[in-house]
C-alpha atoms as a PDB file:
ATOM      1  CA  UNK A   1      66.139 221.585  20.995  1.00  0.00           C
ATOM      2  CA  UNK A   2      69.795 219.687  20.259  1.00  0.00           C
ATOM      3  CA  UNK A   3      67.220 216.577  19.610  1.00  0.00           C
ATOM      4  CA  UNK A   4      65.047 218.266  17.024  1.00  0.00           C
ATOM      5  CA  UNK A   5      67.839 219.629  15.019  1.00  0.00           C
ATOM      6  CA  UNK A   6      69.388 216.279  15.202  1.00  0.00           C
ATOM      7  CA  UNK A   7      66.388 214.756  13.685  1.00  0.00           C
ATOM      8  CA  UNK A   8      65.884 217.807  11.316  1.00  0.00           C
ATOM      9  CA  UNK A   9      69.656 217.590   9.930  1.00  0.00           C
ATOM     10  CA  UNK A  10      69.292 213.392  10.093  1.00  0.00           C
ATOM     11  CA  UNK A  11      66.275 213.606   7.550  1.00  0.00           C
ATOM     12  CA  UNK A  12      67.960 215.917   5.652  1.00  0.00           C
ATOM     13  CA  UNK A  13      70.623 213.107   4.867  1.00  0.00           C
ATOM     14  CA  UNK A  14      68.210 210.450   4.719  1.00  0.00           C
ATOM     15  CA  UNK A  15      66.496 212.678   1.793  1.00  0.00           C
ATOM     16  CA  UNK A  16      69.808 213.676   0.185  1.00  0.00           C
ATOM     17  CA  UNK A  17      70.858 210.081   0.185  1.00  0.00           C
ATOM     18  CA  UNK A  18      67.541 208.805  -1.704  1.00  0.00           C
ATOM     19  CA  UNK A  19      68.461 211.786  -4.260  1.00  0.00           C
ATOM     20  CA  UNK A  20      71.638 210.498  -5.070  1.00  0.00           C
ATOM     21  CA  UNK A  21      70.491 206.747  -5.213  1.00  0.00           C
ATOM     22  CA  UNK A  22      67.159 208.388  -7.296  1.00  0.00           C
ATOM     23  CA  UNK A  23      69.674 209.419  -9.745  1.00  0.00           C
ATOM     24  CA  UNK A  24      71.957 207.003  -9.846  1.00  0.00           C
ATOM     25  CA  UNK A  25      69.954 204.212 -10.373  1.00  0.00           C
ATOM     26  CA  UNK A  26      67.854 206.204 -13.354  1.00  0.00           C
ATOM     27  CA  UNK A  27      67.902 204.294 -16.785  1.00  0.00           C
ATOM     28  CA  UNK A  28      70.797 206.162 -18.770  1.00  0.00           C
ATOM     29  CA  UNK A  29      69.216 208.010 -21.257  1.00  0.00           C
ATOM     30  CA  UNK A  30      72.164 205.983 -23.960  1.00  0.00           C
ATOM     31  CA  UNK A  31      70.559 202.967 -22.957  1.00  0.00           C
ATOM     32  CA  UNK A  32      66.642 202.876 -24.132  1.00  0.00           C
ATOM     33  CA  UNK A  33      66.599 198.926 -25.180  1.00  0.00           C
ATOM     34  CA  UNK A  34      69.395 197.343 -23.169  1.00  0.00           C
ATOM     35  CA  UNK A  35      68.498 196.633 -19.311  1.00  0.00           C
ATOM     36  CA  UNK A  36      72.363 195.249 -18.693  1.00  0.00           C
ATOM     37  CA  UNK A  37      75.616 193.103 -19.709  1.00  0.00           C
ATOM     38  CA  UNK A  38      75.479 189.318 -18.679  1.00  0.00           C
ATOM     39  CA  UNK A  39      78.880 188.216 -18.535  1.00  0.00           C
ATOM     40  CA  UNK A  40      79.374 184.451 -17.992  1.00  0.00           C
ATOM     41  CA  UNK A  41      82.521 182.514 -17.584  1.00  0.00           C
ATOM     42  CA  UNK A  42      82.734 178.859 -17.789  1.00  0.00           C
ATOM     43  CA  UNK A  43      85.706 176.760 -17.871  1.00  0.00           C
ATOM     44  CA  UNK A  44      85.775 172.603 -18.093  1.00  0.00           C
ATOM     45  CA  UNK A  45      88.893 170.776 -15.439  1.00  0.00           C
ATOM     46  CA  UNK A  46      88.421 167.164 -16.510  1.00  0.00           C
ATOM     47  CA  UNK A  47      84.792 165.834 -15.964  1.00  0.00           C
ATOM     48  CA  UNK A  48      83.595 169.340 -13.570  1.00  0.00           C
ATOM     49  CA  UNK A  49      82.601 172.741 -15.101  1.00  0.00           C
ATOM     50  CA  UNK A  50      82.986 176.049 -13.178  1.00  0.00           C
ATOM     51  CA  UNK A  51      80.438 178.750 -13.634  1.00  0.00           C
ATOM     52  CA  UNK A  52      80.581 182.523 -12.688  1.00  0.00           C
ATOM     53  CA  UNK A  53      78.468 184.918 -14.005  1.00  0.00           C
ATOM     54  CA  UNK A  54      76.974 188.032 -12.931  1.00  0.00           C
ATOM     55  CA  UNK A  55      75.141 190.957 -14.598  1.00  0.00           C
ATOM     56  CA  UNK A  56      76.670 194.592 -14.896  1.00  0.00           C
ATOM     57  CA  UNK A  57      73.521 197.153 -15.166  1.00  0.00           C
ATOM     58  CA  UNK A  58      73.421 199.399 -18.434  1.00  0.00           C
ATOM     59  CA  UNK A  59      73.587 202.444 -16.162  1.00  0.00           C
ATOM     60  CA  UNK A  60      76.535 201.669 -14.051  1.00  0.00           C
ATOM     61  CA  UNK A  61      78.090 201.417 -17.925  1.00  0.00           C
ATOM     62  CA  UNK A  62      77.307 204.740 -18.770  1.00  0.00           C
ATOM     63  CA  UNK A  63      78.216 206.260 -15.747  1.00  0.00           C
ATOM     64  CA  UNK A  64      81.944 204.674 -15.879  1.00  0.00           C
ATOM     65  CA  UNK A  65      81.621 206.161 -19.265  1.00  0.00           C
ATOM     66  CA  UNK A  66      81.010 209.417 -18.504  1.00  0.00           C
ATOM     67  CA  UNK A  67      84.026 209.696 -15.871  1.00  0.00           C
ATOM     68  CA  UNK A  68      86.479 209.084 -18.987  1.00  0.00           C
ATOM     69  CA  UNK A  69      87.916 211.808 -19.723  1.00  0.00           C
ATOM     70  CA  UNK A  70      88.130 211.461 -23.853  1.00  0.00           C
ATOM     71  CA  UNK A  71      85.783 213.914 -25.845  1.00  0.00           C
ATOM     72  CA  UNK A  72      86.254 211.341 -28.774  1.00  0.00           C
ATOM     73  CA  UNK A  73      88.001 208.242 -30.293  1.00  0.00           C
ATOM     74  CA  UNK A  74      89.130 207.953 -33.339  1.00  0.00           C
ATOM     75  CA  UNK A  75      92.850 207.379 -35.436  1.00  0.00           C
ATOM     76  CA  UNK A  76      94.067 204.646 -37.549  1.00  0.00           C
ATOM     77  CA  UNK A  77      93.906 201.248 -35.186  1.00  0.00           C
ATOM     78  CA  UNK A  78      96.482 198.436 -36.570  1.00  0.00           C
ATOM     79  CA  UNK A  79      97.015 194.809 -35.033  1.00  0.00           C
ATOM     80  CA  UNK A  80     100.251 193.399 -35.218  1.00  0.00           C
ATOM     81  CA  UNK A  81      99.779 189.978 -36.052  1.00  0.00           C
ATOM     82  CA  UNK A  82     103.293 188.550 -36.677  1.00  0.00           C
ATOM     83  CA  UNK A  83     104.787 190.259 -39.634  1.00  0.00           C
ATOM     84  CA  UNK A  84     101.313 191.142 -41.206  1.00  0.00           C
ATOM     85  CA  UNK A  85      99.716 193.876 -39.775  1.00  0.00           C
ATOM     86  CA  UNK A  86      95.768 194.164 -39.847  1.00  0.00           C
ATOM     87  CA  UNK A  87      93.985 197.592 -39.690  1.00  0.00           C
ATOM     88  CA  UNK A  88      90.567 198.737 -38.988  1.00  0.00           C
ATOM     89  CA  UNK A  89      90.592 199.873 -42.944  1.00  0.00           C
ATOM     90  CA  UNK A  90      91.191 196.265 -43.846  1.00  0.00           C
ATOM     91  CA  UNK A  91      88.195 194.876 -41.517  1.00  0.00           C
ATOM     92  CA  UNK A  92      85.448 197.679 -43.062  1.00  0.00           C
ATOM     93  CA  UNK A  93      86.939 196.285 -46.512  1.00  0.00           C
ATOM     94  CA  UNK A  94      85.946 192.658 -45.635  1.00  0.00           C
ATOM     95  CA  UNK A  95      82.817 194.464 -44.629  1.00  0.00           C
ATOM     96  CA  UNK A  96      81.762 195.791 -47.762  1.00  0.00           C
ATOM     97  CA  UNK A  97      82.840 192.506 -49.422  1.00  0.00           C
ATOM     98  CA  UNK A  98      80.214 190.940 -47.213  1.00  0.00           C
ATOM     99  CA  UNK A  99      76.877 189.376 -48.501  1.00  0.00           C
ATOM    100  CA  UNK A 100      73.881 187.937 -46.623  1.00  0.00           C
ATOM    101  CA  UNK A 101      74.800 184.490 -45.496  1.00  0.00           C
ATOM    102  CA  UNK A 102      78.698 185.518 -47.269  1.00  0.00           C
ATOM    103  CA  UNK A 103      81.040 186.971 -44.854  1.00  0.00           C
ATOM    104  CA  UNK A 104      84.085 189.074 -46.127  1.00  0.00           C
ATOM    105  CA  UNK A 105      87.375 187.358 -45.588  1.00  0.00           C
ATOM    106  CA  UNK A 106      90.896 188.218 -44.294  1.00  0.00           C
ATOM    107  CA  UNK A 107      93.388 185.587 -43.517  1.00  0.00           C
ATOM    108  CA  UNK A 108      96.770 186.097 -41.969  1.00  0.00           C
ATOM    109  CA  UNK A 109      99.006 182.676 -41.543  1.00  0.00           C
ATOM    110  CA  UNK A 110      96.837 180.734 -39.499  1.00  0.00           C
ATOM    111  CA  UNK A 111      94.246 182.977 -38.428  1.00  0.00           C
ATOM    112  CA  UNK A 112      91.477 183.750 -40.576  1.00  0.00           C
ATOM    113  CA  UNK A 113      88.948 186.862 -39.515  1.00  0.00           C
ATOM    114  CA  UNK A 114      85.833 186.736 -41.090  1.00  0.00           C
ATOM    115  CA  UNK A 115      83.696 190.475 -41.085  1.00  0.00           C
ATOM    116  CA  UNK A 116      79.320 190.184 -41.964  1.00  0.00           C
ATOM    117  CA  UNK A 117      77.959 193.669 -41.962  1.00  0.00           C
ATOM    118  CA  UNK A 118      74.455 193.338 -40.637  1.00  0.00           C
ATOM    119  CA  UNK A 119      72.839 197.217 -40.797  1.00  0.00           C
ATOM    120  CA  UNK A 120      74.564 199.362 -38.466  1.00  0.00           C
ATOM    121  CA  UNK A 121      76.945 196.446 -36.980  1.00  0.00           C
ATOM    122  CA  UNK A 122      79.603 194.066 -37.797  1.00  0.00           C
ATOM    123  CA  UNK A 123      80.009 190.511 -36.724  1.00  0.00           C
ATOM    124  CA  UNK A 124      83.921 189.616 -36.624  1.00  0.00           C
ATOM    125  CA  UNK A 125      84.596 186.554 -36.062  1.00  0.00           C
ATOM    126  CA  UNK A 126      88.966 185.558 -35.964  1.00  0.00           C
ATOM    127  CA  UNK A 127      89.552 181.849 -35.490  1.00  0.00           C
ATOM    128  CA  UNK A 128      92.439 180.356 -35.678  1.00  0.00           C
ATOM    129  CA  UNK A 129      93.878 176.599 -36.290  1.00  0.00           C
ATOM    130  CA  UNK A 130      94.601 176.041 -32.347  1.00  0.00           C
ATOM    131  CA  UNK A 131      91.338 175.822 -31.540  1.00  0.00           C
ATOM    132  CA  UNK A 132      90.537 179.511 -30.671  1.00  0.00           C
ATOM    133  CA  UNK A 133      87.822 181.725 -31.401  1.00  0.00           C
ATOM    134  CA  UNK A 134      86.261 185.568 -30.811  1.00  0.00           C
ATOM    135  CA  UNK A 135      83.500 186.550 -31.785  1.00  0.00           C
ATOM    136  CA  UNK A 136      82.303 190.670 -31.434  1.00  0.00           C
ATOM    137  CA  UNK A 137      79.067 191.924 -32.780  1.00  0.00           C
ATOM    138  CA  UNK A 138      79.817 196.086 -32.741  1.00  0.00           C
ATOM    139  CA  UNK A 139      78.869 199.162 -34.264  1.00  0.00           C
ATOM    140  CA  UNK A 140      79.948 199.940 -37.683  1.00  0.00           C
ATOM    141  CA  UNK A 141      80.673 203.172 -36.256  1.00  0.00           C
ATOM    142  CA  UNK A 142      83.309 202.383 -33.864  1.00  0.00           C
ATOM    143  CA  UNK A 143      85.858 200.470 -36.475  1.00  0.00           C
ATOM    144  CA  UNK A 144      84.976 203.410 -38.883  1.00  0.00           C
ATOM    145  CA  UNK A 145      86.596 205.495 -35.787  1.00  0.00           C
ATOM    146  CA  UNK A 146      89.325 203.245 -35.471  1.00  0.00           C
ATOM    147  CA  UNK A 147      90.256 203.447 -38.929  1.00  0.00           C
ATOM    148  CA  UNK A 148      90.764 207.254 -38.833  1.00  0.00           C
ATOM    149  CA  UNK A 149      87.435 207.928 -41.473  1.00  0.00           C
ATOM    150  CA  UNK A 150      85.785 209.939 -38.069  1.00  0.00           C
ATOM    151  CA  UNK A 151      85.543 210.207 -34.524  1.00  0.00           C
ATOM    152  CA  UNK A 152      83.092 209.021 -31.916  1.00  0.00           C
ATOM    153  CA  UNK A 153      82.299 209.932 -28.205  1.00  0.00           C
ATOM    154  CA  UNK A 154      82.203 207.834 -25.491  1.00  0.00           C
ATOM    155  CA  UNK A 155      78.088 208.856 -25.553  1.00  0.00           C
ATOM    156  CA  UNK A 156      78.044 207.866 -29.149  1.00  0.00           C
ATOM    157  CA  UNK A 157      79.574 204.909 -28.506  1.00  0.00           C
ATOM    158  CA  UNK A 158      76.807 203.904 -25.655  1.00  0.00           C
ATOM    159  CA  UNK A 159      73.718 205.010 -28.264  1.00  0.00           C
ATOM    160  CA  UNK A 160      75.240 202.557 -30.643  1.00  0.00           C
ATOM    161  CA  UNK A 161      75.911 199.546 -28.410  1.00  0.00           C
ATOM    162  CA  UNK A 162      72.116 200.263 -27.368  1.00  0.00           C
ATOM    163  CA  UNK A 163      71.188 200.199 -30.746  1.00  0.00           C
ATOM    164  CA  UNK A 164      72.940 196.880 -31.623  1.00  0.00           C
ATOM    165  CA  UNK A 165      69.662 195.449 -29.365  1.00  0.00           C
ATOM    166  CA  UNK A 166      69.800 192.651 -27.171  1.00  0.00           C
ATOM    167  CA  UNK A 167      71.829 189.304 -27.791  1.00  0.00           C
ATOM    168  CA  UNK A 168      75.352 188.022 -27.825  1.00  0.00           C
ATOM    169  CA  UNK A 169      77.937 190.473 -28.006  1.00  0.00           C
ATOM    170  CA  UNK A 170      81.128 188.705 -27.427  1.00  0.00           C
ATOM    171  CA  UNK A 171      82.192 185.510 -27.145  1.00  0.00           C
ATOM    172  CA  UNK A 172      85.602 184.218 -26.434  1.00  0.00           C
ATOM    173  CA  UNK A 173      86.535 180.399 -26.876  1.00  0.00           C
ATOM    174  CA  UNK A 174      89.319 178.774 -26.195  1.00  0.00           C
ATOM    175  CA  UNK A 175      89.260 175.008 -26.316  1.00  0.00           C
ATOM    176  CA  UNK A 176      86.820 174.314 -23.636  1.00  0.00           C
ATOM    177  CA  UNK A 177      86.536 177.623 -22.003  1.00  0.00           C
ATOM    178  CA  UNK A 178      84.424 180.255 -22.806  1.00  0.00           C
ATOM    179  CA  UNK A 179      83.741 183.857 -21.657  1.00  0.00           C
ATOM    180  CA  UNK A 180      80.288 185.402 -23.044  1.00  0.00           C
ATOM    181  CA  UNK A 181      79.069 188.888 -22.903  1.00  0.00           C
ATOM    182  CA  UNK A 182      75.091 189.211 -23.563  1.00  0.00           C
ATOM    183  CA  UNK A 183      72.875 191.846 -24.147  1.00  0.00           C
ATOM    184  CA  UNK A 184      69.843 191.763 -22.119  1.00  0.00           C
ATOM    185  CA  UNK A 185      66.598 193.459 -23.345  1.00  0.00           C
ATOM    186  CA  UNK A 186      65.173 196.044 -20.888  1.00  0.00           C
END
């Protein structure tokens, strides 16, 4: 008897464990065109180059995101950049200054970010004259957030990074190194 109920209660936690892993590993319902994140990391030493990358599934992304606890995010964002200060305001400006092919410009001393609004999204792209560049490709909604015009949730947020579709969505150069974040299609 002690051996069927230990095989009874041991199937029961086999099935309870292929529950959980069943809904874990569900697409999240934010995510209906990206599969995952591809973040690669490559940095030149003299004549060699050093690779790492690895993939972070869409669904572990909105999981973390759920465990936040913030209902929404929003408030008036500004970057201290020296004695010039840069807001969120200033970056949706550029935006609407924007024309196909035309980005919007903002220079500060020796950094210059330049803003292309492309639908929904903005491309930002902040240089600078030591040889350093980053490059985001976000929703329109999230620097409208920033700048204190509304609040988003962490679910809107998701929807809207799944809307931005597959492709790059930030990349990070400085000199010779590089970090890349890609959107893969599901």
């Amino acid at each position: 008897m002690k051996e069927v109920r230990a095989i009874v209660v041991g199937l029961l936690v086999i099935v309870l464990v292929a529950i959980a892993l069943a809904y874990w590993r569900r697409p999240a319902p934010e995510f209906a065109r990206i599969k995952g994140y591809r973040v690669e990391v490559r940095e030149k030493d003299g004549d060699s180059v050093r690779k790492v990358s690895f993939t972070v599934p869409s669904n572990l992304v909105a999981r973390v995101a759920k465990f936040a606890p913030i209902r929404d995010i929003g408030g008036d964002l500004k970057a201290k950049w020296n004695d010039e200060s840069i807001s969120a305001r200033d970056i949706l400006d550029a935006a609407d200054r924007s024309a196909p092919g035309k980005p919007g410009l903002i220079e500060r001393d020796d950094k210059k970010i330049e803003v292309s609004a492309e639908g929904s999204a903005l491309e930002i792209v902040v240089t600078d004259d030591w040889d350093k560049m980053v490059r985001l490709r976000v929703p329109r909604g999230l620097v409208e957030s920033f700048s204190g015009m509304s609040n988003i949730s962490p679910r809107d947020i998701l929807r809207r990074l799944d809307e931005l579709g597959p492709g790059e969505v930030v990349m990070i150069k400085d000199g010779s190194d590089e970090v890349t974040i890609t959107a893969e299609a599901r």
